[in-house]
C-alpha atoms as a PDB file:
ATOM      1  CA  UNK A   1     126.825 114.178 103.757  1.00  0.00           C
ATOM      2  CA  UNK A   2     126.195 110.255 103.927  1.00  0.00           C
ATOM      3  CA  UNK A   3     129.348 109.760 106.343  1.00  0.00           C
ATOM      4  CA  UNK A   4     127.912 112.429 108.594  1.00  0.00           C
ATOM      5  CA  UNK A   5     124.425 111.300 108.645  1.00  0.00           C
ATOM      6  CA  UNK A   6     126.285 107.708 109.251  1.00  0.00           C
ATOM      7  CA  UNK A   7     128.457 108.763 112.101  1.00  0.00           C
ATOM      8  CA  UNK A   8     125.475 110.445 113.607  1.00  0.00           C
ATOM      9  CA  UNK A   9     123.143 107.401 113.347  1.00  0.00           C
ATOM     10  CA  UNK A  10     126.210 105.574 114.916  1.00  0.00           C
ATOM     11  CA  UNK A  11     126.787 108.013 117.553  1.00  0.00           C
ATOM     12  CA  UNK A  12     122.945 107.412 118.884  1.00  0.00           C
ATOM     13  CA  UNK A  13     123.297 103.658 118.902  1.00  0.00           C
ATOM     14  CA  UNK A  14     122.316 102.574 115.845  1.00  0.00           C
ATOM     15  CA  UNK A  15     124.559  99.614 115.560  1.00  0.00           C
ATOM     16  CA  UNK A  16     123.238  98.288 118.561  1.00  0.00           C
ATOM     17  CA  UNK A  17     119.889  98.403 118.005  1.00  0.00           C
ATOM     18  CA  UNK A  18     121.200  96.316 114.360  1.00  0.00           C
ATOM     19  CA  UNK A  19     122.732  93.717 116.834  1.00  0.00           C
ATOM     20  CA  UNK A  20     119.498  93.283 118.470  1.00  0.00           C
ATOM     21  CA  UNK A  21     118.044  91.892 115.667  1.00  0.00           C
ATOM     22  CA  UNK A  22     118.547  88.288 115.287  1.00  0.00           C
ATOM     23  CA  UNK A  23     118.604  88.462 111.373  1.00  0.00           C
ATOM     24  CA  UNK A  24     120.328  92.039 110.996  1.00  0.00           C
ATOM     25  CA  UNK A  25     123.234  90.809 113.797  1.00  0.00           C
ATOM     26  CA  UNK A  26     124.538  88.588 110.804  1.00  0.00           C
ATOM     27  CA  UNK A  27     125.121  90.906 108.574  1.00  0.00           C
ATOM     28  CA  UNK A  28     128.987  91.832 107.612  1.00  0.00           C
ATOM     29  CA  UNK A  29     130.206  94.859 108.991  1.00  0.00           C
ATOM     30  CA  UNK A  30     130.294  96.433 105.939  1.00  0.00           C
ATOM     31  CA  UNK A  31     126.760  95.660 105.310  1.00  0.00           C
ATOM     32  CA  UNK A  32     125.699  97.107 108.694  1.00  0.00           C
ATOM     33  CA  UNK A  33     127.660 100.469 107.972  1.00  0.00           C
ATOM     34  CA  UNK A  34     126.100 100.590 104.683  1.00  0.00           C
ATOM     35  CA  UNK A  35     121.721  99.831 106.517  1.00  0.00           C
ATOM     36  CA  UNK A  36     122.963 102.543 108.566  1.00  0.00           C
ATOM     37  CA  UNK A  37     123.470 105.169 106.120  1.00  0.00           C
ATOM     38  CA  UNK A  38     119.564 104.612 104.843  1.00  0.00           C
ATOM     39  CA  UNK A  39     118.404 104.553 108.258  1.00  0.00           C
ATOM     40  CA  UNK A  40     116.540 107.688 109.748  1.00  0.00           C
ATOM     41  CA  UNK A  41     115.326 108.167 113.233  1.00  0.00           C
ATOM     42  CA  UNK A  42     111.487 108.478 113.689  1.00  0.00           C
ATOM     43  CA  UNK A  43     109.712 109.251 116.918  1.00  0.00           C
ATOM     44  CA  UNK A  44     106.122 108.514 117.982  1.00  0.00           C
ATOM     45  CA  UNK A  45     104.269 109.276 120.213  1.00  0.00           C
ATOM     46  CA  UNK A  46     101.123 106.821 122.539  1.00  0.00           C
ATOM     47  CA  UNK A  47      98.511 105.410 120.121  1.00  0.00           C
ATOM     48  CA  UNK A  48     100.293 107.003 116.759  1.00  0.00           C
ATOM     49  CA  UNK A  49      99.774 105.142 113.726  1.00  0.00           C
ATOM     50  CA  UNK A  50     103.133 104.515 112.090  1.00  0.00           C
ATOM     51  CA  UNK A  51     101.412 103.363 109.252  1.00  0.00           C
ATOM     52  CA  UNK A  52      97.901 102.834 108.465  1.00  0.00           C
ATOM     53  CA  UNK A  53      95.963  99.812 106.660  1.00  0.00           C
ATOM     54  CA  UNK A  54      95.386 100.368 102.938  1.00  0.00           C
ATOM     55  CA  UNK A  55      98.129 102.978 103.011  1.00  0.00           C
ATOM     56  CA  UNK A  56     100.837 102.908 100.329  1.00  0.00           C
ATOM     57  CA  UNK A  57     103.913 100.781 101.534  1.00  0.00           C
ATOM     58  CA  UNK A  58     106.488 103.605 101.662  1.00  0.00           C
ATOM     59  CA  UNK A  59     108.835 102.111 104.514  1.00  0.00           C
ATOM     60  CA  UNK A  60     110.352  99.217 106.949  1.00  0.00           C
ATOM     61  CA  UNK A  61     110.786  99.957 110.696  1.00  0.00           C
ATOM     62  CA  UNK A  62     113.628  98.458 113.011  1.00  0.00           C
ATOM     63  CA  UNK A  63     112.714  99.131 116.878  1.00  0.00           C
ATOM     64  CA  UNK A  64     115.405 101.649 118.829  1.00  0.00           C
ATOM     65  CA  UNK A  65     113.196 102.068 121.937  1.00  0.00           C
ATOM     66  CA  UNK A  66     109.526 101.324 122.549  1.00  0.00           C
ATOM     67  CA  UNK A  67     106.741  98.769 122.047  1.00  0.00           C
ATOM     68  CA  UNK A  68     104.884  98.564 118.577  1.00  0.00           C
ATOM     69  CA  UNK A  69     101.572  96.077 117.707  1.00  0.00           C
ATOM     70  CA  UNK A  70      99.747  95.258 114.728  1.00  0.00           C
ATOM     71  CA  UNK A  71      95.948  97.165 114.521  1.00  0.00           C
ATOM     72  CA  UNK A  72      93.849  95.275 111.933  1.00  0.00           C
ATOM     73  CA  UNK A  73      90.018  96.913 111.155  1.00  0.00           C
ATOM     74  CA  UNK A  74      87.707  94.706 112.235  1.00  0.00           C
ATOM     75  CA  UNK A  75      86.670  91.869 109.745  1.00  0.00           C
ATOM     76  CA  UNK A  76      90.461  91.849 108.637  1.00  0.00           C
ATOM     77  CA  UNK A  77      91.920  88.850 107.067  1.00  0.00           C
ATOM     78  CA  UNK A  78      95.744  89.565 108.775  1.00  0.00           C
ATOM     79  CA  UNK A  79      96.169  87.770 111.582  1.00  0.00           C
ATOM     80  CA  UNK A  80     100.312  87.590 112.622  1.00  0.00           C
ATOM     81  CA  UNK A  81      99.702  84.384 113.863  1.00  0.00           C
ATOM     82  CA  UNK A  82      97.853  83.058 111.090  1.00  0.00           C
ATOM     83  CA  UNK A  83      99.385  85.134 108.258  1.00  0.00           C
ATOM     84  CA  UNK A  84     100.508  83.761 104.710  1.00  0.00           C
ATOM     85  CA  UNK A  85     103.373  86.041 104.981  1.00  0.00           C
ATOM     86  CA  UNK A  86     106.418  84.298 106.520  1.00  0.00           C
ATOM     87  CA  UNK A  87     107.731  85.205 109.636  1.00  0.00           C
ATOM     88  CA  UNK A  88     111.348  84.733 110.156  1.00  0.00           C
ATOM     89  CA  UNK A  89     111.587  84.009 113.751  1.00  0.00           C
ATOM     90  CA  UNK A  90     114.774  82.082 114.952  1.00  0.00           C
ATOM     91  CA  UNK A  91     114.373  79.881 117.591  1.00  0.00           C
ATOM     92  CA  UNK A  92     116.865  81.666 119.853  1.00  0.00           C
ATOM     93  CA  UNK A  93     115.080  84.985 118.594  1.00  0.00           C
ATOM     94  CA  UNK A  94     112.525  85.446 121.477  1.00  0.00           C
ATOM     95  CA  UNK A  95     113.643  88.289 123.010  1.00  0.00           C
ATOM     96  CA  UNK A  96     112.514  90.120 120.089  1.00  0.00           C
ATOM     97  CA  UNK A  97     109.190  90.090 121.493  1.00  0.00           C
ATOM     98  CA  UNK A  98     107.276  90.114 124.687  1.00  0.00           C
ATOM     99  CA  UNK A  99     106.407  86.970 126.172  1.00  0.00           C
ATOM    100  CA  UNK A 100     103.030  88.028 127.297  1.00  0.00           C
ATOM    101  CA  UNK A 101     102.183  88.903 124.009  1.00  0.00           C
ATOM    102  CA  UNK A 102     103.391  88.155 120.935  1.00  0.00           C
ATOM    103  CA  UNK A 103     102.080  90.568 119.102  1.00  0.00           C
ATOM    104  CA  UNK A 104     103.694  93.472 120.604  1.00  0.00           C
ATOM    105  CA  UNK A 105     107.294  93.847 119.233  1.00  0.00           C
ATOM    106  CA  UNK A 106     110.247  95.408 121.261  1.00  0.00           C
ATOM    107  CA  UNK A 107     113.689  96.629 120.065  1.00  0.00           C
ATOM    108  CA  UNK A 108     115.064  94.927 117.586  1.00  0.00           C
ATOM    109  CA  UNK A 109     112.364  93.877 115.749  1.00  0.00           C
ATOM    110  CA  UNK A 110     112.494  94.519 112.002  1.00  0.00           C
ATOM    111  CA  UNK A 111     109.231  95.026 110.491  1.00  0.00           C
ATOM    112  CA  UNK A 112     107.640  95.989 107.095  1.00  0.00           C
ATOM    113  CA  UNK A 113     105.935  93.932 104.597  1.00  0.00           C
ATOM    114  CA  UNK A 114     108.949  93.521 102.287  1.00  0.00           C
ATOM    115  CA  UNK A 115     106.503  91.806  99.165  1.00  0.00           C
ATOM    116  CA  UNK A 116     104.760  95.252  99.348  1.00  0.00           C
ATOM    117  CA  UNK A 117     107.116  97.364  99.750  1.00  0.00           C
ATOM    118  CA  UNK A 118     108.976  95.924  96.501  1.00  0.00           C
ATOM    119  CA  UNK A 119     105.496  95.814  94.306  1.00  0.00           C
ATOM    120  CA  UNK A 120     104.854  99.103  95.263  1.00  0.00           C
ATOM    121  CA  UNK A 121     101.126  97.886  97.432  1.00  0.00           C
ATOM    122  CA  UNK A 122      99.568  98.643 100.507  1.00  0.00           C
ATOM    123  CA  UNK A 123      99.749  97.810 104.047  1.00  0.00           C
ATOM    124  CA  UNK A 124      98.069  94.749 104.718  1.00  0.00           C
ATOM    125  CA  UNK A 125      98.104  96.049 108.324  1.00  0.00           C
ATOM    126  CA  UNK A 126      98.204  99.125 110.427  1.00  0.00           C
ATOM    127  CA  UNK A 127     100.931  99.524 113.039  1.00  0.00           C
ATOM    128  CA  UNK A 128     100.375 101.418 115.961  1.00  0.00           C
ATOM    129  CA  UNK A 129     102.739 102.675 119.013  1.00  0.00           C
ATOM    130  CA  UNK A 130     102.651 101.610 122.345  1.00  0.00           C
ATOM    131  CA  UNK A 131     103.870 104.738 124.062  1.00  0.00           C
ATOM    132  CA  UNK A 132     106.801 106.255 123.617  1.00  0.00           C
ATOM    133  CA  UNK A 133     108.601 105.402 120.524  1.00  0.00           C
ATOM    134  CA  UNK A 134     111.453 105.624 118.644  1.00  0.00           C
ATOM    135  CA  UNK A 135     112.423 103.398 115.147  1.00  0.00           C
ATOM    136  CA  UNK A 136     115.325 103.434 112.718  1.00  0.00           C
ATOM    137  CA  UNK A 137     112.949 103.879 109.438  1.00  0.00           C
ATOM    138  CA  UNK A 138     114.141 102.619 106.136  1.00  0.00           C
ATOM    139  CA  UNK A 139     112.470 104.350 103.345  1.00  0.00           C
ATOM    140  CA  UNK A 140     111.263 102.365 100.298  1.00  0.00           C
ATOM    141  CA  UNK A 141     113.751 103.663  97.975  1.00  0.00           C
ATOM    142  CA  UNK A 142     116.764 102.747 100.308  1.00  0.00           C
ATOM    143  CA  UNK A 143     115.611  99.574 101.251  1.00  0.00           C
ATOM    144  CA  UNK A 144     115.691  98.923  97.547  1.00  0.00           C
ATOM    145  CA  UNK A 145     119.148 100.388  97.031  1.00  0.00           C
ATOM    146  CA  UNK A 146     120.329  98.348  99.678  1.00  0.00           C
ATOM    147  CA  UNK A 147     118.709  95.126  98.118  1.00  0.00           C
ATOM    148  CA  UNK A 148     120.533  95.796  95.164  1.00  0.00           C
ATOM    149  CA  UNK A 149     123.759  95.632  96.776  1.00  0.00           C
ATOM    150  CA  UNK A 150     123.036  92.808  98.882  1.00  0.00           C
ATOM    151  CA  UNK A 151     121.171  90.052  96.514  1.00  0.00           C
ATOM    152  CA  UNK A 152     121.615  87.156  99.776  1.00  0.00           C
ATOM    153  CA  UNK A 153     120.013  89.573 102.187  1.00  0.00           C
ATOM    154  CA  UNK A 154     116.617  90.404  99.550  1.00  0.00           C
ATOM    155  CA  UNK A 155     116.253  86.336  99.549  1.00  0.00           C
ATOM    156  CA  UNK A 156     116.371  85.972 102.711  1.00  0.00           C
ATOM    157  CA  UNK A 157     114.138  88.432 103.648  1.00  0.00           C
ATOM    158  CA  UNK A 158     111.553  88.125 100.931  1.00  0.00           C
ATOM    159  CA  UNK A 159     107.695  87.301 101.841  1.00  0.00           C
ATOM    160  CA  UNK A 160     108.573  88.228 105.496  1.00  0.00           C
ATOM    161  CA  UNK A 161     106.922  90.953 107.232  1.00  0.00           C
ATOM    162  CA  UNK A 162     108.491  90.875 110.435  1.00  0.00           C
ATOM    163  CA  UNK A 163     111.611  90.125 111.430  1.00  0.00           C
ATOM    164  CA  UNK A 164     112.728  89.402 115.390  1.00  0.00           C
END
């Protein structure tokens, strides 16, 4: 069942979309195969919340097709530019988002608040679609599986909340 839900995530670009991602390119090949196993295709539609502020951290997003941006309620303390939560952005990494705007992310970009995700909180911030479109989701559990296998790749990616 895995290798089929693999092959199928494969077949619809999957590994391209990993490539897009300045962190996720760097991964082995074997790690890749293994993120895309977890990975499960979610599509939204203009203005739908993919998650919403104060709601339990349940999963991570990587960008297939579409534009995403951060929606913080007014009075908010999150600001991406201003955040405590690291940001791993590569210098060579700005593709990841669009130059008129830096916060609206494009494919590629990996997001989720990893700290929360692990501590089992809440979104700091809601995330909201831009029209159409599509992520590569990484559920909680798997994203913790896939930690577990891959010790360098949870230390590099811990306090980060998006990833370019």
């Amino acid at each position: 069942q895995k290798m089929s839900h693999m092959a199928r995530m494969r077949a619809e670009g999957t590994w391209n979309t990993i490539q897009d991602n300045a962190m996720l390119r760097q991964l082995s090949g074997p790690q890749k195969t293994q993120l895309e196993t977890y990975l499960v295709k979610l599509d939204f539609e203009d203005g739908d919340l993919i998650w919403d502020e104060g709601s339990p951290a349940e999963y991570a997003i990587l960008i297939d097709k579409g534009k995403v941006t951060f929606k913080t309620a007014p009075g908010s303390e999150f600001n991406s530019k201003n955040s405590s939560i690291s940001i791993l952005l590569p210098v060579t990494a700005m593709n990841g988002t669009s130059e008129a705007d830096p916060d609206i992310f494009e494919r590629g970009s990996f997001i989720g608040d990893i700290d929360a995700l692990l501590a089992d909180r809440k979104n700091a911030v809601a995330l909201r679609a831009i029209g159409k479109v599509s992520v590569l989701c990484l559920y909680k559990k798997d994203l913790r599986n896939f930690f577990s296998n891959n010790p360098g790749v949870l230390l590099s990616m811990l306090h980060t909340r998006y990833i370019l």
